[in-house]
C-alpha atoms as a PDB file:
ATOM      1  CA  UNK A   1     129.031   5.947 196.807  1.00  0.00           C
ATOM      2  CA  UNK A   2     125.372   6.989 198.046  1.00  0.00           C
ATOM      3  CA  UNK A   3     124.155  10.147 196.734  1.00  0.00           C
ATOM      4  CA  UNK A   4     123.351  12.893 198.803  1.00  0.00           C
ATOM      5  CA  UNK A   5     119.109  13.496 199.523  1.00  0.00           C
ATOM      6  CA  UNK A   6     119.715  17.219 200.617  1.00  0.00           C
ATOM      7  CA  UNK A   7     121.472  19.621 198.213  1.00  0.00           C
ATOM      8  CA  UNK A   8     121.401  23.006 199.616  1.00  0.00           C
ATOM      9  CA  UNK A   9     120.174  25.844 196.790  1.00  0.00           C
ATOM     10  CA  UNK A  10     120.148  29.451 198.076  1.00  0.00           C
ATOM     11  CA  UNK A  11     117.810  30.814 195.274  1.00  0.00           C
ATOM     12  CA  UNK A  12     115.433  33.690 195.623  1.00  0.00           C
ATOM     13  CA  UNK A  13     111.896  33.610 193.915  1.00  0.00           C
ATOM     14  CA  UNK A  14     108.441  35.081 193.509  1.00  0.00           C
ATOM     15  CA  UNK A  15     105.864  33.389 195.377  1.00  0.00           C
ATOM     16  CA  UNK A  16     103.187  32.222 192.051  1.00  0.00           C
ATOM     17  CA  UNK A  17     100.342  32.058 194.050  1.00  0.00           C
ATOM     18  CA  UNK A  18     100.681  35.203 196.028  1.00  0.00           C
ATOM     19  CA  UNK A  19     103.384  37.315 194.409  1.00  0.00           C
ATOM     20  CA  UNK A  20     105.807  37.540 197.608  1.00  0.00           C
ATOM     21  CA  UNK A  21     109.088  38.370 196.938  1.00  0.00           C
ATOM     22  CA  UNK A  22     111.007  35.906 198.803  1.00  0.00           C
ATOM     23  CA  UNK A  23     114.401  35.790 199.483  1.00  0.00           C
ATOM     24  CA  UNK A  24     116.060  32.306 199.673  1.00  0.00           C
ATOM     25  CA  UNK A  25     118.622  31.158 202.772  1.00  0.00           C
ATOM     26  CA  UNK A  26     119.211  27.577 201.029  1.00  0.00           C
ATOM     27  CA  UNK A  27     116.536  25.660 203.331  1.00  0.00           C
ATOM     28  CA  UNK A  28     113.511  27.813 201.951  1.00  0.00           C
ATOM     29  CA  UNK A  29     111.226  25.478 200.443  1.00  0.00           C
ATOM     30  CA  UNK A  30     107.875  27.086 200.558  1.00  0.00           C
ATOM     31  CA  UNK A  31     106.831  30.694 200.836  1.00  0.00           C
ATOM     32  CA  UNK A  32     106.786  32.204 204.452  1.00  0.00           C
ATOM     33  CA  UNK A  33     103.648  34.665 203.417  1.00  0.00           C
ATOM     34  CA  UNK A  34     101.068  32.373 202.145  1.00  0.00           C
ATOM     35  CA  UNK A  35     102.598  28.818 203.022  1.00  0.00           C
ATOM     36  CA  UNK A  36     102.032  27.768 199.126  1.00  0.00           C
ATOM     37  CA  UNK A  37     105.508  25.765 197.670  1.00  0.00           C
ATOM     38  CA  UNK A  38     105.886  24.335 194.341  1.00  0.00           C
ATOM     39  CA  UNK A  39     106.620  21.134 193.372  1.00  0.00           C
ATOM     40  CA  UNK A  40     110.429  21.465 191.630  1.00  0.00           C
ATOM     41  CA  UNK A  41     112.553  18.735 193.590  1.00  0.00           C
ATOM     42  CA  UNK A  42     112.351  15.020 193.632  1.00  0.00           C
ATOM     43  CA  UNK A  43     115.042  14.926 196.991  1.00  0.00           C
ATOM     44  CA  UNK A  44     115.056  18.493 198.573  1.00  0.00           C
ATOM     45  CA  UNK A  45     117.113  20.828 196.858  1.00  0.00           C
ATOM     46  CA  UNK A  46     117.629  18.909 193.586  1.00  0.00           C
ATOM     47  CA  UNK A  47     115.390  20.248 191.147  1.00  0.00           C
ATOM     48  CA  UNK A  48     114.857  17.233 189.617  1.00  0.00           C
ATOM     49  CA  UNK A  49     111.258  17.058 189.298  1.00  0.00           C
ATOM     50  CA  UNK A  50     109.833  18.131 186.054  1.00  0.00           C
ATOM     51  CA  UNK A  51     106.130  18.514 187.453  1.00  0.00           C
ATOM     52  CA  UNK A  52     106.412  22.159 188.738  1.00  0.00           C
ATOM     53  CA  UNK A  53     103.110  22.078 189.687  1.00  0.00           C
ATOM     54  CA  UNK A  54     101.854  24.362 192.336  1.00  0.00           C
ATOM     55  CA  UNK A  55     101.836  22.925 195.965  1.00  0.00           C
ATOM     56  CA  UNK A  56      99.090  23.923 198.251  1.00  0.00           C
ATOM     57  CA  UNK A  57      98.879  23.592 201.651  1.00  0.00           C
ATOM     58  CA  UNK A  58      96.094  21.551 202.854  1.00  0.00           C
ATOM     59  CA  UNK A  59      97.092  20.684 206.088  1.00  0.00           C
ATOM     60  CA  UNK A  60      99.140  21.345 209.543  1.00  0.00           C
ATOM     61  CA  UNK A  61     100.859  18.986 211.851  1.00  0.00           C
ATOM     62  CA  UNK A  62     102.538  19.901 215.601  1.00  0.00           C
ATOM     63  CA  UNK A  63     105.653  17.190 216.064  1.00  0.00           C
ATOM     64  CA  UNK A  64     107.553  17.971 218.651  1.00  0.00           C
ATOM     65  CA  UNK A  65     106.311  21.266 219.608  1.00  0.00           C
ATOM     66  CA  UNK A  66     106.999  22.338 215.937  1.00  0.00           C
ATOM     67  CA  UNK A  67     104.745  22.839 213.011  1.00  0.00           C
ATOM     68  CA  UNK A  68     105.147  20.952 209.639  1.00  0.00           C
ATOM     69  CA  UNK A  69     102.796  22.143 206.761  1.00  0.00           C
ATOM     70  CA  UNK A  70     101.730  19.451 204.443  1.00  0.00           C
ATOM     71  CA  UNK A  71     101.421  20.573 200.978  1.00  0.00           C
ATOM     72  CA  UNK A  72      99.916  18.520 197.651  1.00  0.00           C
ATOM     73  CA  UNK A  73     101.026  18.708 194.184  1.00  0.00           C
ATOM     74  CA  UNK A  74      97.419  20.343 192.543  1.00  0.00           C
ATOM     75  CA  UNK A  75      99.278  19.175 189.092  1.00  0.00           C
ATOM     76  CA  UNK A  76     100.455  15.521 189.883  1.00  0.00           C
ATOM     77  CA  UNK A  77      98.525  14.712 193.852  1.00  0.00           C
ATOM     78  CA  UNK A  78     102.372  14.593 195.182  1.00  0.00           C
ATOM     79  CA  UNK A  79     102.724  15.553 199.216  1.00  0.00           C
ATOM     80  CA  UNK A  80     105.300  16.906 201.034  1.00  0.00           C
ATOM     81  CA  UNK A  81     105.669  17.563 204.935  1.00  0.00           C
ATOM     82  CA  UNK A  82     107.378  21.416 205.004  1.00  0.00           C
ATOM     83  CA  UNK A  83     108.986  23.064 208.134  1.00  0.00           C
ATOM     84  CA  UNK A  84     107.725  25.810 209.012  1.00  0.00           C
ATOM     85  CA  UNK A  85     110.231  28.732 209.809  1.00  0.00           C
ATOM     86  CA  UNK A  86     110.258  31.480 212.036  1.00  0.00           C
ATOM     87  CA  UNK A  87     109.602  33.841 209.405  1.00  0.00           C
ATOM     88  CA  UNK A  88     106.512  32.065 208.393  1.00  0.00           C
ATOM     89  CA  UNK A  89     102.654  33.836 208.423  1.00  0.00           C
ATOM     90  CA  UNK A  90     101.383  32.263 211.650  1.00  0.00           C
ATOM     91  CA  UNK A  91      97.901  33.976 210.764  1.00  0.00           C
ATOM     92  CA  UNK A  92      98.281  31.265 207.726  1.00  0.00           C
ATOM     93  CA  UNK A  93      99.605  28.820 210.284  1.00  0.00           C
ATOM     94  CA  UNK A  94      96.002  29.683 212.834  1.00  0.00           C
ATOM     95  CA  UNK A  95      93.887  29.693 209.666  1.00  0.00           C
ATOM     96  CA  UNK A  96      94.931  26.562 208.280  1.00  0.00           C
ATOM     97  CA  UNK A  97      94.641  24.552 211.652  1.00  0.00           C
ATOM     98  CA  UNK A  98      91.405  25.961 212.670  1.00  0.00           C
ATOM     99  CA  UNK A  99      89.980  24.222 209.381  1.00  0.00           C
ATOM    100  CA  UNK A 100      90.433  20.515 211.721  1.00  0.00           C
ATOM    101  CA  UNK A 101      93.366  19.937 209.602  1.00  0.00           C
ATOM    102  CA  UNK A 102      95.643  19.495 212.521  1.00  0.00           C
ATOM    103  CA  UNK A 103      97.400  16.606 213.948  1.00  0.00           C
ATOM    104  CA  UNK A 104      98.898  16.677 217.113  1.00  0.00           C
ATOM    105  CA  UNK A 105     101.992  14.628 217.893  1.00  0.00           C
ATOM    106  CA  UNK A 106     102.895  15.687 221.642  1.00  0.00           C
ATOM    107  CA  UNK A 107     101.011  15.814 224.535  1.00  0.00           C
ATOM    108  CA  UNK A 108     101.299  19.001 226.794  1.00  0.00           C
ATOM    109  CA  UNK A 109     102.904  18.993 230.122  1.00  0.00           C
ATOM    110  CA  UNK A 110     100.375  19.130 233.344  1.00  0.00           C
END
């Protein structure tokens, strides 16, 4: 039998780079105030990974009209591609992709 890659974990924590209080909904895997995650899970949701290093985000990616945040491991150089939610800081979101750290992956209707 396979094991399962997702294991959903509705946990609530304090954001250590920024302090945030955030509250969890099982799917949160960075925080939604500064974009900053930290590097706990090997599959999402496991907790598996004994790094914990702190994850920053370095850069931004639009696929399919959505944003992704990718976010390295300042610890161990791991990256990660994160969703972005709706609750997430899209001033963070603007500053991040004004640095030229943006990929696009859709092209605009005329």
């Amino acid at each position: 039998m396979r094991e399962k890659k997702f294991q959903k974990n509705i946990e609530n924590f304090s954001c250590e780079h920024c302090g945030e209080k955030v509250e969890g909904t099982g799917y949160t895997n960075h925080c939604p105030r500064c974009l900053w995650s930290k590097h706990v899970d090997i599959n999402p949701g496991d907790r598996a990974s004994e790094c914990n290093g702190m994850m920053e985000p370095v850069s931004i990616e639009i696929i399919k009209n959505k944003y992704s945040v990718t976010c390295r491991c300042q610890k161990c150089g791991f990256t990660k591609k994160n969703k972005t939610s709706g609750n997430d800081n899209m001033d963070e979101i603007i500053k991040l992709s004004s640095k030229d750290n943006i990929k696009n992956h859709f092209f605009l209707p005329r």
